[in-house]
Protein backbone atom coordinates (compact mmCIF):
# COMPACT_ATOMS: atom_id res chain seq x y z
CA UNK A 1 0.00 0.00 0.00
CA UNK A 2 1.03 3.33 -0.88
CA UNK A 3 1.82 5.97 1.98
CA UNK A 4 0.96 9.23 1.71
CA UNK A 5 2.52 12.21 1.83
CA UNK A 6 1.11 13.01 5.14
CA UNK A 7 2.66 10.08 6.58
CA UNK A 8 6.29 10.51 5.02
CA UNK A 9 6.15 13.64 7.03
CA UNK A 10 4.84 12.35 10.36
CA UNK A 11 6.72 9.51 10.89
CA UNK A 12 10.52 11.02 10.70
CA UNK A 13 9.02 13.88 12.98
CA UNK A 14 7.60 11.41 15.64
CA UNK A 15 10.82 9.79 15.85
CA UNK A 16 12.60 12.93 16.02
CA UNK A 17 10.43 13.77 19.00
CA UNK A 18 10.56 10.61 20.57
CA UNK A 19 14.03 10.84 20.23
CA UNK A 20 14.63 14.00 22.46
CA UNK A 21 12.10 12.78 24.86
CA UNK A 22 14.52 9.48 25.29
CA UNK A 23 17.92 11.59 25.43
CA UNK A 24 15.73 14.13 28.32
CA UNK A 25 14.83 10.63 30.19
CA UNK A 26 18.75 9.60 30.10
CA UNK A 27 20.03 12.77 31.31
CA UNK A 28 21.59 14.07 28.51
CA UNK A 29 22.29 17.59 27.54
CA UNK A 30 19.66 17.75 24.59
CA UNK A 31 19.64 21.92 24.16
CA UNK A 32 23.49 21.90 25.99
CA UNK A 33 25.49 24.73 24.58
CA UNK A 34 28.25 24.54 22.00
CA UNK A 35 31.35 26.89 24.11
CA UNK A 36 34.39 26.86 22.36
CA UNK A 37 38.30 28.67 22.63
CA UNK A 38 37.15 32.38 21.98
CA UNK A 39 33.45 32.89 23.21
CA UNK A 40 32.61 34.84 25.79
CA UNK A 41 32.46 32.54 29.43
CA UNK A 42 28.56 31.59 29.97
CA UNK A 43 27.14 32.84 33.07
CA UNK A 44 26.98 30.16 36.04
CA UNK A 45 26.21 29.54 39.45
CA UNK A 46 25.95 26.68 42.11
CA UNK A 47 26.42 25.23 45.78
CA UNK A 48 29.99 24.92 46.49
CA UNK A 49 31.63 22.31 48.74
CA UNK A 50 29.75 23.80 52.29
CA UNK A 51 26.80 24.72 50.74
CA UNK A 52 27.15 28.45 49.82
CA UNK A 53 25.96 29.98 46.58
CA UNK A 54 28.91 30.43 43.95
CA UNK A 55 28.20 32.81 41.23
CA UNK A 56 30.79 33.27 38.32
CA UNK A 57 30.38 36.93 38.01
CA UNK A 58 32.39 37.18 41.39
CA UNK A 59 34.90 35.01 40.45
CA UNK A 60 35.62 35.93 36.27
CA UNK A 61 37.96 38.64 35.78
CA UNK A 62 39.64 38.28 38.93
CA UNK A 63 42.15 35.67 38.38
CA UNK A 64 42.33 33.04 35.49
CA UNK A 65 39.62 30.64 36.10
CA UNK A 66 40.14 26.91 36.00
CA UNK A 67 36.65 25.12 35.67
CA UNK A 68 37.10 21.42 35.10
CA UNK A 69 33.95 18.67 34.66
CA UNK A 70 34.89 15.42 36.51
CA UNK A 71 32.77 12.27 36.66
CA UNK A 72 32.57 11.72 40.51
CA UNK A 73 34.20 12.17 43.60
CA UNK A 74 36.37 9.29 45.04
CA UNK A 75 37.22 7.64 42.22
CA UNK A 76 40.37 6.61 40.84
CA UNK A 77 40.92 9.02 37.50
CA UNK A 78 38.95 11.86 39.39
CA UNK A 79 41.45 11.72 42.47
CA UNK A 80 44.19 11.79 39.90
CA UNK A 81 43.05 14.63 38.30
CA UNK A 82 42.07 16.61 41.48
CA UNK A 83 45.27 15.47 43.47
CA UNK A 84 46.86 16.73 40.33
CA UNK A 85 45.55 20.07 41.19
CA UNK A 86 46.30 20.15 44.76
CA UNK A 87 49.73 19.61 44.47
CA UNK A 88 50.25 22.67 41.77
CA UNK A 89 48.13 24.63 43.67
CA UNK A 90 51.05 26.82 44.87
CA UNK A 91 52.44 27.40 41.08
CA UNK A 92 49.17 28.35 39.81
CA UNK A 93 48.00 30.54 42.44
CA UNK A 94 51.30 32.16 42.09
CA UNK A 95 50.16 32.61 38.26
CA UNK A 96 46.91 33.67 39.67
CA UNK A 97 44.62 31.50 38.76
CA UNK A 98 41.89 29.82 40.44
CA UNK A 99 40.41 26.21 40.14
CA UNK A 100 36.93 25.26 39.94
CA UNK A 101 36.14 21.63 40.45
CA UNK A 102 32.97 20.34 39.23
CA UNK A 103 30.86 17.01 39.20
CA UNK A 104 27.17 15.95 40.07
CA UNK A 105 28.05 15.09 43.50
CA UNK A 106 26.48 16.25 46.31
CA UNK A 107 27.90 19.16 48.69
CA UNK A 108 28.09 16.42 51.34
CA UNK A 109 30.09 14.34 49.06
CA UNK A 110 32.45 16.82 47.97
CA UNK A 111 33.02 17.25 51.82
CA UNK A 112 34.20 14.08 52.52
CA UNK A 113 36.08 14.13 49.30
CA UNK A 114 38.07 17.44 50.63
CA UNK A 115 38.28 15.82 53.65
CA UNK A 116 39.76 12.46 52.34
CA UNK A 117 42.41 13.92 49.89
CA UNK A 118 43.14 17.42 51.56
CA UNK A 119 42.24 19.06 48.06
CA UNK A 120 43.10 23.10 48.63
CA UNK A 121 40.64 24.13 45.95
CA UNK A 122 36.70 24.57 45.33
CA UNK A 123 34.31 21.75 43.92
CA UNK A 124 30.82 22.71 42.93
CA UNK A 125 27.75 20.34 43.46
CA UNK A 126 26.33 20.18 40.02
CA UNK A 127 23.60 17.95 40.78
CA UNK A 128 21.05 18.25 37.93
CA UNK A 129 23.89 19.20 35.10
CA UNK A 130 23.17 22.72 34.67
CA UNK A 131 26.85 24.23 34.94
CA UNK A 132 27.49 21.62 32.58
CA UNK A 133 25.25 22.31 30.22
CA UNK A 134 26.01 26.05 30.48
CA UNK A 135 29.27 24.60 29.27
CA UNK A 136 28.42 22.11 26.55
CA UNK A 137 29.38 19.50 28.84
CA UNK A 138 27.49 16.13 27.95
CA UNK A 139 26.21 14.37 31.32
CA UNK A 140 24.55 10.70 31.80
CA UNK A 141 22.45 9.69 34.73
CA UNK A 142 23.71 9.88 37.70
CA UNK A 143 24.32 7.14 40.65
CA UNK A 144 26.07 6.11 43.75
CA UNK A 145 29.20 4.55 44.88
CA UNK A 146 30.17 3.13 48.70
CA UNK A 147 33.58 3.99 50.17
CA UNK A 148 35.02 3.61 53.70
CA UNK A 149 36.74 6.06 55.45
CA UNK A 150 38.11 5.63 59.04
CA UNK A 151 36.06 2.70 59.08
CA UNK A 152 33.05 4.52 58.73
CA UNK A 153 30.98 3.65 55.49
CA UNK A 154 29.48 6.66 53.41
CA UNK A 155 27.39 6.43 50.04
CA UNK A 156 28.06 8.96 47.56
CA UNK A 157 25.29 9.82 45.37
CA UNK A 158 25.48 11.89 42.35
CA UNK A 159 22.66 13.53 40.24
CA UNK A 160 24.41 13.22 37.16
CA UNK A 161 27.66 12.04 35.54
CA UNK A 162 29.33 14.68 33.77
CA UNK A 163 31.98 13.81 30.83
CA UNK A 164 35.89 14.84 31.99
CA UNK A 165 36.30 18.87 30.21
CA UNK A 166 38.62 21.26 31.42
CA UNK A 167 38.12 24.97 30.10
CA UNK A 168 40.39 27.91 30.87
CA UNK A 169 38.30 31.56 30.94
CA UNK A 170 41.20 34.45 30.64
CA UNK A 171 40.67 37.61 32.84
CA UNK A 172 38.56 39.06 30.30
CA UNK A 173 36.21 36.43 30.36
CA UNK A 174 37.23 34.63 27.26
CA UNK A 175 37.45 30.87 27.03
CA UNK A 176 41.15 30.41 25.98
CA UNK A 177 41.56 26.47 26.25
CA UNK A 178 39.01 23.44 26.08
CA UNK A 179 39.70 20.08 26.26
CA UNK A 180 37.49 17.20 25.44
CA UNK A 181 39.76 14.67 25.92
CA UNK A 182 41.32 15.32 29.14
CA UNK A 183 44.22 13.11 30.75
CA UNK A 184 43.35 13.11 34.44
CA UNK A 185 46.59 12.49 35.53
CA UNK A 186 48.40 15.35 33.61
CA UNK A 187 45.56 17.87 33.00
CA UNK A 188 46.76 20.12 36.05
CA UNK A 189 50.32 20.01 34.20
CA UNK A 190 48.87 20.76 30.57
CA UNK A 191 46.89 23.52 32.18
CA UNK A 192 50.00 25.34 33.80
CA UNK A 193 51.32 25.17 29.75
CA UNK A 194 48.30 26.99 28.95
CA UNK A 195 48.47 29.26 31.92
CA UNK A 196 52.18 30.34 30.80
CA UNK A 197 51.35 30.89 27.27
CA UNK A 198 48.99 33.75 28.89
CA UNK A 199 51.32 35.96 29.99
């Protein structure tokens, strides 16, 4: 049987909607920007690691701002990276910059993840993605993960899972350096090359 015109229409547009309906249900960034090396920083706020409100505005244009997406806290490429971090903290706060860790996790869990690894910089509790996809950062669902910790047992719980980006905003609130395919291990290293290319 021949199908009609009507239906030749309908049917690739039902899919398309039933399609962004499916990627809302998994979590992932459907309308998420598109940010890349030159655009102005987007706007962006959230909870930081004891529960105060972080706004960008106060932050961009003050120093160079480090803002790098992580998976989840206490886990072993994310302590990597963020150890990473925590050890240059000295060299780039003497090239005055500033770093912004964040992930879905709770504030709670970014506590204990401070706590655990003495990290000397901010995390942000993304929870529902929206910093990420401020940033064009894709995210998955979320979930939860068990560690011990002085023999105490925690569960950390995450709203999302954001993919591993690092971006770089300059003082003038340009984005100077994104990376999609960040090396945990070495990104606070690569980042100090980018840092000294700055100046």
């Amino acid at each position: 049987m021949k199908k009609s015109r009507h239906a030749e229409f309908v049917r690739p547009l039902a899919l398309a909607v039933a399609g962004l309906f499916l990627g809302m249900t998994l979590g992932q960034s459907v309308f998420a920007a598109d940010v890349n090396v030159g655009d102005d920083a987007p706007k962006f706020s959230a909870k930081d690691d004891q529960g105060n409100a972080w706004k960008s505005e106060n932050h961009v244009g003050e120093k160079i701002l480090v803002v790098y997406f992580y998976p989840a806290d206490m886990t072993g490429g994310c302590t990597k990276q963020a150890c990473g971090f925590r050890d240059d903290m000295a060299q780039l706060q003497g090239a005055d910059v500033e770093v912004v860790g964040v992930s879905g996790d709770t504030v709670e869990s970014h506590q204990l993840f401070k706590k655990v690894y003495d990290l000397n910089f901010t995390l942000l509790a993304d929870t529902e993605g929206e910093v990420a996809k401020a940033f064009g950062v894709p995210v998955r669902p979320g979930g939860s993960i068990e560690r011990t910790v002085d023999s105490q047992n925690f569960v950390l719980t995450r709203g999302v899972t954001a993919n591993r980006w690092t971006f770089v905003i300059d003082k003038n609130g340009k984005v100077v350096h994104k990376d999609t395919s960040v090396n945990a291990a070495a990104d606070s290293e690569k980042i100090m090359q980018v840092v000294r290319k700055l100046k």
